[in-house]
N, C-alpha and C. Protein backbone atom coordinates (compact mmCIF):
# COMPACT_ATOMS: atom_id res chain seq x y z
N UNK A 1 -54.51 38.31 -23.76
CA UNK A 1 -53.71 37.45 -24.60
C UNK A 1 -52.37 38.11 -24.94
N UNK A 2 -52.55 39.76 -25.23
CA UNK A 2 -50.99 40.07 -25.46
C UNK A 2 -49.80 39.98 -24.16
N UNK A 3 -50.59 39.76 -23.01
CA UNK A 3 -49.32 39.61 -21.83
C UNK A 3 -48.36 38.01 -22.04
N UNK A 4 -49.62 37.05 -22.91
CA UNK A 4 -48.63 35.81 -22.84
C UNK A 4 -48.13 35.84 -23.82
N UNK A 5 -48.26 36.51 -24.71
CA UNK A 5 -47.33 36.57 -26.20
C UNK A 5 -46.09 37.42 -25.17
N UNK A 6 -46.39 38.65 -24.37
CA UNK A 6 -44.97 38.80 -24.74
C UNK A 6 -44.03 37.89 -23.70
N UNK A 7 -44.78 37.58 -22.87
CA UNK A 7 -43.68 36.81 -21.57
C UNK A 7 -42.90 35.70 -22.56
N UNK A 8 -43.62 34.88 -23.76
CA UNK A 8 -42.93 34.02 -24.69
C UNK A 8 -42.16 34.83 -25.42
N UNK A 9 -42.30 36.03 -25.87
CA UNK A 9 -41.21 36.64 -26.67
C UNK A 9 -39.58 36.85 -25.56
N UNK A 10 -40.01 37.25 -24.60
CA UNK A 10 -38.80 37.14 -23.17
C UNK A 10 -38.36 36.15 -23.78
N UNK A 11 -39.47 34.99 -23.31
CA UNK A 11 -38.51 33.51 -23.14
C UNK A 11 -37.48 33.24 -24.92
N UNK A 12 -38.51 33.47 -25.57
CA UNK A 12 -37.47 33.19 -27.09
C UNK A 12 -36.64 34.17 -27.06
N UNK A 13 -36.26 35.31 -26.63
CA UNK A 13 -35.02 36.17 -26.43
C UNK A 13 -33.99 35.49 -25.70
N UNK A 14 -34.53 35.22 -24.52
CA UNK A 14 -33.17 34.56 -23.64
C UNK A 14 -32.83 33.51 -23.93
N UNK A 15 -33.93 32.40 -24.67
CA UNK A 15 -32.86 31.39 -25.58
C UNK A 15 -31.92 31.89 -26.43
N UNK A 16 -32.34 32.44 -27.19
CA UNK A 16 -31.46 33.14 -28.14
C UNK A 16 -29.99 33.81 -27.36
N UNK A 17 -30.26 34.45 -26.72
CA UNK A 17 -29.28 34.62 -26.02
C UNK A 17 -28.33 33.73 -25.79
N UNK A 18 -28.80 32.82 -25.17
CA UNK A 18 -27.87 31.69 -24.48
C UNK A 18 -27.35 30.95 -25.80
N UNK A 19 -28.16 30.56 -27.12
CA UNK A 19 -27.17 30.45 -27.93
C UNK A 19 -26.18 30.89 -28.83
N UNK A 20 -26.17 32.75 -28.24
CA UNK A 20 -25.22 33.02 -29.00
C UNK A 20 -24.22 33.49 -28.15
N UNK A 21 -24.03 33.05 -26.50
CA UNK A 21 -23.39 33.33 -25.65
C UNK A 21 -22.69 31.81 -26.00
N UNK A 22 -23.81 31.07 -26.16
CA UNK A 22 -22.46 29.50 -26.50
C UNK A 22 -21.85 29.11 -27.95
N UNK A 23 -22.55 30.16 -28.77
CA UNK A 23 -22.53 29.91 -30.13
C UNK A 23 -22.15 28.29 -31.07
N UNK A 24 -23.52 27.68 -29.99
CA UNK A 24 -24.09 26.18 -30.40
C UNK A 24 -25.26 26.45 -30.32
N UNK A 25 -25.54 26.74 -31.47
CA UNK A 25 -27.33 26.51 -31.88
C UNK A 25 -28.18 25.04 -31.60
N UNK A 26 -27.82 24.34 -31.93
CA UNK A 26 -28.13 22.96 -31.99
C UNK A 26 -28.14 22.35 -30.59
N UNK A 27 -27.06 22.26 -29.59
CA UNK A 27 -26.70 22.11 -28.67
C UNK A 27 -27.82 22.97 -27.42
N UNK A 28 -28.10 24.31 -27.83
CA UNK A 28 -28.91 25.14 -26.94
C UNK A 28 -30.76 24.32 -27.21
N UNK A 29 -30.58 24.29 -28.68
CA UNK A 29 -31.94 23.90 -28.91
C UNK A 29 -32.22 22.35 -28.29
N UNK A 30 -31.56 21.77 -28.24
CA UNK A 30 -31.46 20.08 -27.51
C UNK A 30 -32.00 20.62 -26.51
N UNK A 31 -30.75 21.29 -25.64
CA UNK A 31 -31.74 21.58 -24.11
C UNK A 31 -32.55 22.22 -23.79
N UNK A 32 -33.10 22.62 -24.84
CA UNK A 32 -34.35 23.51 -24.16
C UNK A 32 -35.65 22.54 -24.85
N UNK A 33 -35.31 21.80 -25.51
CA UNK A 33 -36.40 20.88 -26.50
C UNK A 33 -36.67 21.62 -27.17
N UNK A 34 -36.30 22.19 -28.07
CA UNK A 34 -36.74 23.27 -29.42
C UNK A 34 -36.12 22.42 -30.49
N UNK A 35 -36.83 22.30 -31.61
CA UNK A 35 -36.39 22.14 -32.95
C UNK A 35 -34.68 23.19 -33.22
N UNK A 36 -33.78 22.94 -33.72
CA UNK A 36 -32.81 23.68 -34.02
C UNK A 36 -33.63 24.20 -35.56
N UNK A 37 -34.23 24.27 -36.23
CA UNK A 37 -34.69 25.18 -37.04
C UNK A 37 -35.40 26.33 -36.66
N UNK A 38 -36.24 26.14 -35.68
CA UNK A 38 -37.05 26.90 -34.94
C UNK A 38 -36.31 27.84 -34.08
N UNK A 39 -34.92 27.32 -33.83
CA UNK A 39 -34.36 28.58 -32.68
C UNK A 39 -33.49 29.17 -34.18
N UNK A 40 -33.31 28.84 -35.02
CA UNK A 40 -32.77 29.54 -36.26
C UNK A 40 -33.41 30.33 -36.45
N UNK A 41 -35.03 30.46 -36.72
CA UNK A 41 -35.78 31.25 -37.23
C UNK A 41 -35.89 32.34 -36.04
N UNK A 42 -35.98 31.84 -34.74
CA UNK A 42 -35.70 32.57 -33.28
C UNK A 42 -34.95 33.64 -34.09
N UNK A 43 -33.41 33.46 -33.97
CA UNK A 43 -32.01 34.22 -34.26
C UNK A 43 -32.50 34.70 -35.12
N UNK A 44 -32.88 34.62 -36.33
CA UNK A 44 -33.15 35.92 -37.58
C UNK A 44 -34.05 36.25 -36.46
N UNK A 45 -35.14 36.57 -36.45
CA UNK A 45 -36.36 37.24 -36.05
C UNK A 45 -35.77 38.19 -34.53
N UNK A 46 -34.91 37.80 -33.93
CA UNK A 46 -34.89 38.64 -32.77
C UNK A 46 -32.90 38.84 -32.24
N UNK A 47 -32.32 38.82 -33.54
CA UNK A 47 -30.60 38.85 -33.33
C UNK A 47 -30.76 41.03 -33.24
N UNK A 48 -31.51 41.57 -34.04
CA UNK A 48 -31.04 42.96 -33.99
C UNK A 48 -31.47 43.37 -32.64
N UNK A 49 -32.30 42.61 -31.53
CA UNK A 49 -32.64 42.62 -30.49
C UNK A 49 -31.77 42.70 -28.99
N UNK A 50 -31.04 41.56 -29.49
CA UNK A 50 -30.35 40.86 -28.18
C UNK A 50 -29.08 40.95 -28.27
N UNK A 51 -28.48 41.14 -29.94
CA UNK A 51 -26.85 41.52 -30.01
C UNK A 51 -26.54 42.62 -29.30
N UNK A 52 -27.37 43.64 -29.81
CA UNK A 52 -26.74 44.95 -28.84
C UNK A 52 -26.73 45.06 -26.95
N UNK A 53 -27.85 44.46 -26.58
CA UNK A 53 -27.73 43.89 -24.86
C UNK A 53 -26.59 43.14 -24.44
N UNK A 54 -25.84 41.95 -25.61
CA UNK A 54 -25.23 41.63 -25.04
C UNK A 54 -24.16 42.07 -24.84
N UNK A 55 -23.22 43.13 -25.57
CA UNK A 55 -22.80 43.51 -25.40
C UNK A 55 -22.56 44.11 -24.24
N UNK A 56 -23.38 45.15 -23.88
CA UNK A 56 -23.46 45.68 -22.54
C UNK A 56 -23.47 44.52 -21.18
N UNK A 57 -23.96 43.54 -21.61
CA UNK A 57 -24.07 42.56 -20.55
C UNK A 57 -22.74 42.26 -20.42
N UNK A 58 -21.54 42.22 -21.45
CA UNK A 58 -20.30 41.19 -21.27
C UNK A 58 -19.58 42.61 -21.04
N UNK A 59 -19.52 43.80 -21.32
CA UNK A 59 -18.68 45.11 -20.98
C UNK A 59 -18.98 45.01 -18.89
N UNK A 60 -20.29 45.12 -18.60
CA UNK A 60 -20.32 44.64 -17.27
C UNK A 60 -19.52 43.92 -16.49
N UNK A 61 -20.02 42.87 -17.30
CA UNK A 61 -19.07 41.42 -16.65
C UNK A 61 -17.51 41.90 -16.47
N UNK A 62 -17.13 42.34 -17.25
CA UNK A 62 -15.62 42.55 -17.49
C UNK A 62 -15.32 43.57 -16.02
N UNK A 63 -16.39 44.94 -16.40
CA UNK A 63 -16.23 45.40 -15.02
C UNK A 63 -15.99 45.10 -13.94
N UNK A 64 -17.22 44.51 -13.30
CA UNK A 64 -17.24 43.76 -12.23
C UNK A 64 -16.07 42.65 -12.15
N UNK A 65 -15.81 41.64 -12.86
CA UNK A 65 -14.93 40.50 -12.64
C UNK A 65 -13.25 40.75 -13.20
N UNK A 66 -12.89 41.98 -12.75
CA UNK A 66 -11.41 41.65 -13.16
C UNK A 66 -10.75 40.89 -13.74
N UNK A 67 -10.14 40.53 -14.43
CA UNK A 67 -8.79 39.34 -14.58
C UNK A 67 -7.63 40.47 -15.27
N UNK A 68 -6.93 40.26 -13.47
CA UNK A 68 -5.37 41.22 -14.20
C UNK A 68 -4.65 39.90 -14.27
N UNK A 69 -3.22 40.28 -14.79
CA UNK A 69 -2.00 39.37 -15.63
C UNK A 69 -1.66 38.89 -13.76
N UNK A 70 -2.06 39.97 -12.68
CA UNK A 70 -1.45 39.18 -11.21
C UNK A 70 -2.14 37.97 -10.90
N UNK A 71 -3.86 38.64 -11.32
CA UNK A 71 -4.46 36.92 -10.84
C UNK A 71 -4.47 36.09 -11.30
N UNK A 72 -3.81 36.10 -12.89
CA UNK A 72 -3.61 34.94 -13.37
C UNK A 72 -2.53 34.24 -12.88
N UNK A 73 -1.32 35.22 -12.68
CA UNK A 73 -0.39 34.55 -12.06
C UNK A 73 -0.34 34.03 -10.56
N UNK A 74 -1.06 34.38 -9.80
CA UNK A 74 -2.00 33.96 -8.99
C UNK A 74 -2.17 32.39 -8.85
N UNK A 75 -2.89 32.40 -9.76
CA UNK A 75 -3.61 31.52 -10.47
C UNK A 75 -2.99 30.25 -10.87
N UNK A 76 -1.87 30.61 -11.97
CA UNK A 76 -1.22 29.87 -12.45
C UNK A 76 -0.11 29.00 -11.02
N UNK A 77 0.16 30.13 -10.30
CA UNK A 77 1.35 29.27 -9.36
C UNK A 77 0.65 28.60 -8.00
N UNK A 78 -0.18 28.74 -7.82
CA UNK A 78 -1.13 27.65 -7.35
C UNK A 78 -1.48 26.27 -7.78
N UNK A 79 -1.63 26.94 -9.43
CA UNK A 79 -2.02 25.37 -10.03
C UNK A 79 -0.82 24.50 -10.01
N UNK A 80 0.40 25.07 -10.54
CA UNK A 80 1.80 24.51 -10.58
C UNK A 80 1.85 24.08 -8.71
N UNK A 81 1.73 24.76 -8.03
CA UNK A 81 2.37 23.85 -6.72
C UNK A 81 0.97 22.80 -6.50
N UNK A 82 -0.08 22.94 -6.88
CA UNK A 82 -1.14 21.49 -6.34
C UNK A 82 -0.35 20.64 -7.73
N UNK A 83 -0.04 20.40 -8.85
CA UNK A 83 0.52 19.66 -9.61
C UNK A 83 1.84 18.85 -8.67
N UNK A 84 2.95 20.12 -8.61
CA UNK A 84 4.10 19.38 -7.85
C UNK A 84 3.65 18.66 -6.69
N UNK A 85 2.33 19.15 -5.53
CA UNK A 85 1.82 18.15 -4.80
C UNK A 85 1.50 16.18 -4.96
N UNK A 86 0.41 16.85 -5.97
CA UNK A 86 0.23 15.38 -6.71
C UNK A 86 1.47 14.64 -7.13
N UNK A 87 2.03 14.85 -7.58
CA UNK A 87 3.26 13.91 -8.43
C UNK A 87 3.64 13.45 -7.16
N UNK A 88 4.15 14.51 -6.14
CA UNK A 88 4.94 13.98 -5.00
C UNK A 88 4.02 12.77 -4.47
N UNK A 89 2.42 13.45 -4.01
CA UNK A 89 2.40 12.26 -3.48
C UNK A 89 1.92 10.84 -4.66
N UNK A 90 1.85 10.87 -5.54
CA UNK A 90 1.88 9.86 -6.69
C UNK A 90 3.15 8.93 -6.12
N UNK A 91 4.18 9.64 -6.50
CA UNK A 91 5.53 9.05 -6.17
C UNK A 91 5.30 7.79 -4.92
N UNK A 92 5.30 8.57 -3.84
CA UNK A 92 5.51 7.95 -2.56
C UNK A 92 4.23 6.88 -2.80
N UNK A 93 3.01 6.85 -3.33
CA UNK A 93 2.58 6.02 -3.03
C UNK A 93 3.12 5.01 -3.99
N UNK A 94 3.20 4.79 -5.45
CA UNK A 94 4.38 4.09 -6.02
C UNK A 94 5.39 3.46 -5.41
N UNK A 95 6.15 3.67 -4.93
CA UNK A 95 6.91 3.40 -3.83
C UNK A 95 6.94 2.28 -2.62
N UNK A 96 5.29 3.06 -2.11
CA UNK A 96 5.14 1.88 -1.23
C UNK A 96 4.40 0.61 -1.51
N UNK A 97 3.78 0.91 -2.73
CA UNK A 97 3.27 -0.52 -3.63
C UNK A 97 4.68 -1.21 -4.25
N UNK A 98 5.86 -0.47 -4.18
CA UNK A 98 6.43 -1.38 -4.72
C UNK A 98 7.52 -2.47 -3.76
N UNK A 99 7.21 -1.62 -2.41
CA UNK A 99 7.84 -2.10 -1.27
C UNK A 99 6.98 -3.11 -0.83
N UNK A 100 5.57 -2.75 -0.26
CA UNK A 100 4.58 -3.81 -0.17
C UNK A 100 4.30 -4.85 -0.82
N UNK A 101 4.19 -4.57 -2.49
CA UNK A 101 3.63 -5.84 -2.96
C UNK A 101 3.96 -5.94 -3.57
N UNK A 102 5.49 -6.33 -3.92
CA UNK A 102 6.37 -6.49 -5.53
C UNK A 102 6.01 -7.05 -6.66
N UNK A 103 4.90 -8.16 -6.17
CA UNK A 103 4.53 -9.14 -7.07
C UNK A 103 3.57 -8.19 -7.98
N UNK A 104 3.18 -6.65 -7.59
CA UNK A 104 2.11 -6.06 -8.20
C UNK A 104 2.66 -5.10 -9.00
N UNK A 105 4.51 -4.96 -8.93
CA UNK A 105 4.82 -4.14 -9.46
C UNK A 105 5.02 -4.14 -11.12
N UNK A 106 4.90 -5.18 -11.76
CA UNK A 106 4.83 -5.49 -13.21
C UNK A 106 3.85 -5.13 -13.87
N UNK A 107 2.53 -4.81 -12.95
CA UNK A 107 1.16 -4.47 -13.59
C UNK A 107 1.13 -3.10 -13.00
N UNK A 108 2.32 -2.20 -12.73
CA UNK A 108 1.89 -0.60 -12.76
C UNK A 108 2.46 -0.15 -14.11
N UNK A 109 1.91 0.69 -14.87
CA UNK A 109 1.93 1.36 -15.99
C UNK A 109 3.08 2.67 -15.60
N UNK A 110 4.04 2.33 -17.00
CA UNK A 110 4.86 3.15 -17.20
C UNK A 110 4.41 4.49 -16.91
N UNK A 111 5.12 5.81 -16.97
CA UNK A 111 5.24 6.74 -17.36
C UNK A 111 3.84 7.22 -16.74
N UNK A 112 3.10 6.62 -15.93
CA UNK A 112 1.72 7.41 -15.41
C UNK A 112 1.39 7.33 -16.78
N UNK A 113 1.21 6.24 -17.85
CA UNK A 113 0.15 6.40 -18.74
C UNK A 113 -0.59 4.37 -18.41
């Protein structure tokens, strides 16, 4: 009997976990079907547990997954040229709806809103 107590103590740790990695209690307890009082009482009963792991878990992460100021910029001027993509081709197709079917051009919305 003590092997299935503790495999459930695992499992109520790594909930716990996950709601204080999303820090939505309520939200974690929905999806797992837990009472949100019950994963409250979880968090007191097993926070001096799992705070200090996570830590080490997110110092890791950081390790492993870089983010320098290049890949953001990276990042960022990618997103800016698929943006200037879109508009462009937004435009042109605008354009040819308004060449094609004039009668349809009164029912396109200003300003792309």
């Amino acid at each position: 009997m003590r092997v299935k107590h503790s495999k459930f103590d695992e499992l109520r740790i790594q909930v716990v976990e996950e709601a204080l990695e999303r820090g939505n209690i309520a939200l974690t307890a929905r999806n797992h079907g837990l009472s949100p009082y019950s994963l409250y009482n979880w968090m007191k009963q097993y926070r001096d547990e799992v705070e200090p792991t996570m830590g080490k878990k997110k110092d890791l992460d950081k390790f492993n997954n870089p983010q320098t100021t290049e890949e953001w910029k990276e990042k960022y001027e990618q997103a800016t040229k698929l943006i200037g993509e879109k508009e462009l081709e937004i435009a042109v197709l605008r354009d040819l709806v308004k060449k094609k079917h004039p009668h349809i051009q009164w029912k396109w919305p200003e300003n792309g809103s």
